[in-house]
Protein backbone atom coordinates (compact mmCIF):
# COMPACT_ATOMS: atom_id res chain seq x y z
CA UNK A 1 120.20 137.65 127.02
CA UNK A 2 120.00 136.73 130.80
CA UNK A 3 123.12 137.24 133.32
CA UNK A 4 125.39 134.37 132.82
CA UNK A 5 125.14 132.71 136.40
CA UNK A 6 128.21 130.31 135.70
CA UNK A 7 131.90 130.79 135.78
CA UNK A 8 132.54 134.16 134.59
CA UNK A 9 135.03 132.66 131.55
CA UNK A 10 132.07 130.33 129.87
CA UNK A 11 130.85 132.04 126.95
CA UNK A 12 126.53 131.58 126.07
CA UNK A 13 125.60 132.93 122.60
CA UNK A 14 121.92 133.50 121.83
CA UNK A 15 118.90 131.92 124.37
CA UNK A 16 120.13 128.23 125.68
CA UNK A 17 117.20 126.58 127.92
CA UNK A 18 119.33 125.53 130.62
CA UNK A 19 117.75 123.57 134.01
CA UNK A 20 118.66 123.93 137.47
CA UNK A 21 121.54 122.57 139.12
CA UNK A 22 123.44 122.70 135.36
CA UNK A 23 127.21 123.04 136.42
CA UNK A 24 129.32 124.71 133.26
CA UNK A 25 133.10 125.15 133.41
CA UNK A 26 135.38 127.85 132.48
CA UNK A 27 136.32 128.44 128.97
CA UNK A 28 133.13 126.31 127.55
CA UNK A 29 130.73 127.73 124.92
CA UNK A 30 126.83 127.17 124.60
CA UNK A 31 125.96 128.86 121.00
CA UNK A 32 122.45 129.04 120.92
CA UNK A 33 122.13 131.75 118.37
CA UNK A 34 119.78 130.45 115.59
CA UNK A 35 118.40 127.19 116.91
CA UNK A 36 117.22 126.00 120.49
CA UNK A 37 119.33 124.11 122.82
CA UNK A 38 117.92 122.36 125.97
CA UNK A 39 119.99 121.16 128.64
CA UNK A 40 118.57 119.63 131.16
CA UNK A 41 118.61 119.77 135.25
CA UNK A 42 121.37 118.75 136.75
CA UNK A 43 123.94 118.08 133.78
CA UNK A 44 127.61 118.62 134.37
CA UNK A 45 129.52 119.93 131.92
CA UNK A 46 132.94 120.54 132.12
CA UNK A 47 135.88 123.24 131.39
CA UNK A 48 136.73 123.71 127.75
CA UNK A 49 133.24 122.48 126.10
CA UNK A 50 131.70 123.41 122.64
CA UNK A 51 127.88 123.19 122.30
CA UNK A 52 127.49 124.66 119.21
CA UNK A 53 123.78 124.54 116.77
CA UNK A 54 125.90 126.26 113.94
CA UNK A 55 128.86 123.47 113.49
CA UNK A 56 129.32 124.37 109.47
CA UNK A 57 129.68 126.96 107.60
CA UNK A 58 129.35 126.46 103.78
CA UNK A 59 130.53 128.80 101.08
CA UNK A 60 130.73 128.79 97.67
CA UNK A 61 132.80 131.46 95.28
CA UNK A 62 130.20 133.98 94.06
CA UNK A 63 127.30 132.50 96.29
CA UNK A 64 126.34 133.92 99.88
CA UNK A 65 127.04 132.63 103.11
CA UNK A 66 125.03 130.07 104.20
CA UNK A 67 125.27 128.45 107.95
CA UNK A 68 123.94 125.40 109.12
CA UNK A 69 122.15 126.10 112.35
CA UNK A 70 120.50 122.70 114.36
CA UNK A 71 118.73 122.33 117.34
CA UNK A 72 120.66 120.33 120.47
CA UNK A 73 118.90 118.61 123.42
CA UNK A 74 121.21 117.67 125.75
CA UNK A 75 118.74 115.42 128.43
CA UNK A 76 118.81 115.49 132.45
CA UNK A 77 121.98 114.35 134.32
CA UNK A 78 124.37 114.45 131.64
CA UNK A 79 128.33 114.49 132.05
CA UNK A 80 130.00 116.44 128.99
CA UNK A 81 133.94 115.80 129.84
CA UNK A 82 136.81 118.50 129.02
CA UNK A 83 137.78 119.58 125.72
CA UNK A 84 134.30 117.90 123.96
CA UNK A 85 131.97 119.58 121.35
CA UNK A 86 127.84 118.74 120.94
CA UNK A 87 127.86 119.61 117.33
CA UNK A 88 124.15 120.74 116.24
CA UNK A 89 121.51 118.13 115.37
CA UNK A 90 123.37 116.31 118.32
CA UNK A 91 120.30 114.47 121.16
CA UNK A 92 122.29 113.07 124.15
CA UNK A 93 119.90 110.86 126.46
CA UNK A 94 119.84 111.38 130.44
CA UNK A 95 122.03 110.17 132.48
CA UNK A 96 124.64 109.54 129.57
CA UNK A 97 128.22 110.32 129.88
CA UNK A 98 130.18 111.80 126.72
CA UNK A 99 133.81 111.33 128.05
CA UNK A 100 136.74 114.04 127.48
CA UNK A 101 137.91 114.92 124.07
CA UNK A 102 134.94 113.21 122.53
CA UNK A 103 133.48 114.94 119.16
CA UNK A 104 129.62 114.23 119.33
CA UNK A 105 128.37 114.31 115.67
CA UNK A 106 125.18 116.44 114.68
CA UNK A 107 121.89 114.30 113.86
CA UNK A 108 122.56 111.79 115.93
CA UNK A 109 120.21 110.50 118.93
CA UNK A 110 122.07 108.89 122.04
CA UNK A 111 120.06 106.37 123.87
CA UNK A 112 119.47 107.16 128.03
CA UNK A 113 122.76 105.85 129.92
CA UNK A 114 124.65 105.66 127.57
CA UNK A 115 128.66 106.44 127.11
CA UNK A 116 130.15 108.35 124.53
CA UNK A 117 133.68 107.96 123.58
CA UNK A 118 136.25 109.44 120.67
CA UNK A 119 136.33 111.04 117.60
CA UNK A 120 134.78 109.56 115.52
CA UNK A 121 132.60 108.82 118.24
CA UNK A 122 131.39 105.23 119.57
CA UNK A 123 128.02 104.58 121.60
CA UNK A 124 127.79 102.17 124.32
CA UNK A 125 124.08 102.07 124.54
CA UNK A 126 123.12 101.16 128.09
CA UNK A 127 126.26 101.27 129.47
CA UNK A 128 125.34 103.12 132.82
CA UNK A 129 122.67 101.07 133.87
CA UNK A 130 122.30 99.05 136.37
CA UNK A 131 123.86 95.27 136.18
CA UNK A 132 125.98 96.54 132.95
CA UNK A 133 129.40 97.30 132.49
CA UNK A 134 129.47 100.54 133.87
CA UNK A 135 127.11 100.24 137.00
CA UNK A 136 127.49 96.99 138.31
CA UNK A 137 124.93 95.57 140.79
CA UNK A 138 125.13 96.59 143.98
CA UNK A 139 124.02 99.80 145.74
CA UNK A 140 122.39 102.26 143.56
CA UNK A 141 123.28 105.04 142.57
CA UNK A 142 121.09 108.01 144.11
CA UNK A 143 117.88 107.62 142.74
CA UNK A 144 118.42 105.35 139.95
CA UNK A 145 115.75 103.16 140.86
CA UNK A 146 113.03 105.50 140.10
CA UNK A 147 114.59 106.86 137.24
CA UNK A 148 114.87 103.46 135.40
CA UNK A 149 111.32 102.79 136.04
CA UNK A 150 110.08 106.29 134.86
CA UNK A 151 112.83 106.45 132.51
């Protein structure tokens, strides 16, 4: 396992693929430990955050242990607020925005700019781009205009 370059107090479990520029707060966890997680370049991802591929853990009287291990992809530009978990199955689009306390359910795919709110969670598909709710015209945001083209 490589040196854990972020605040001393997050805890990474297993191999996470993380990009450059990925910001991770104190107290979060990225479990990686029996299924890939990606996060991409420049996400942010606040204190007190639970990316974790093994979110079950199912037992049965007089049968073994059996956890449920999924892959996560977390895409490029992504804002994970405080006290949130990425359960595993869980694909959150770039430049989406999963706001604080929300509980993002495994097997799910987020649509790109999207926002991400509550438990159980809602999607706002779109929400961040520009001329919608969230991102109303006017000046760009730093190089939004060749991200929506290239999406």
């Amino acid at each position: 396992m490589a040196e854990n370059p972020f605040h001393p107090l997050v805890w990474i479990n297993g191999d996470p693929e993380i990009g450059e520029g990925v910001y991770i707060g104190g107290f979060s966890e990225v479990n990686a430990r029996g299924a890939r997680v990606v996060i991409g370049k420049g996400c942010d991802i606040a204190s007190f955050v639970s990316i974790n591929v093994a979110d079950s853990h199912r037992r049965c009287i007089g049968l073994s242990d059996e956890v449920d291990r999924r892959d996560i992809i977390i895409g490029e530009r992504v804002f994970i607020g405080s006290h949130s978990v990425v359960k595993g199955g869980a694909v959150i689009g770039h430049n989406s925005v999963v706001a604080a306390g929300t509980i993002v359910e495994g097997g799910v795919e987020i649509p790109p700019w999207s926002l991400v709110v509550g438990n159980p969670m809602k999607v706002k598909a779109g929400y961040y781009r520009v001329g919608s709710p969230g991102c109303p015209d006017g000046p760009l945001r730093q190089g939004q205009a060749g991200m929506e083209a290239g999406e």
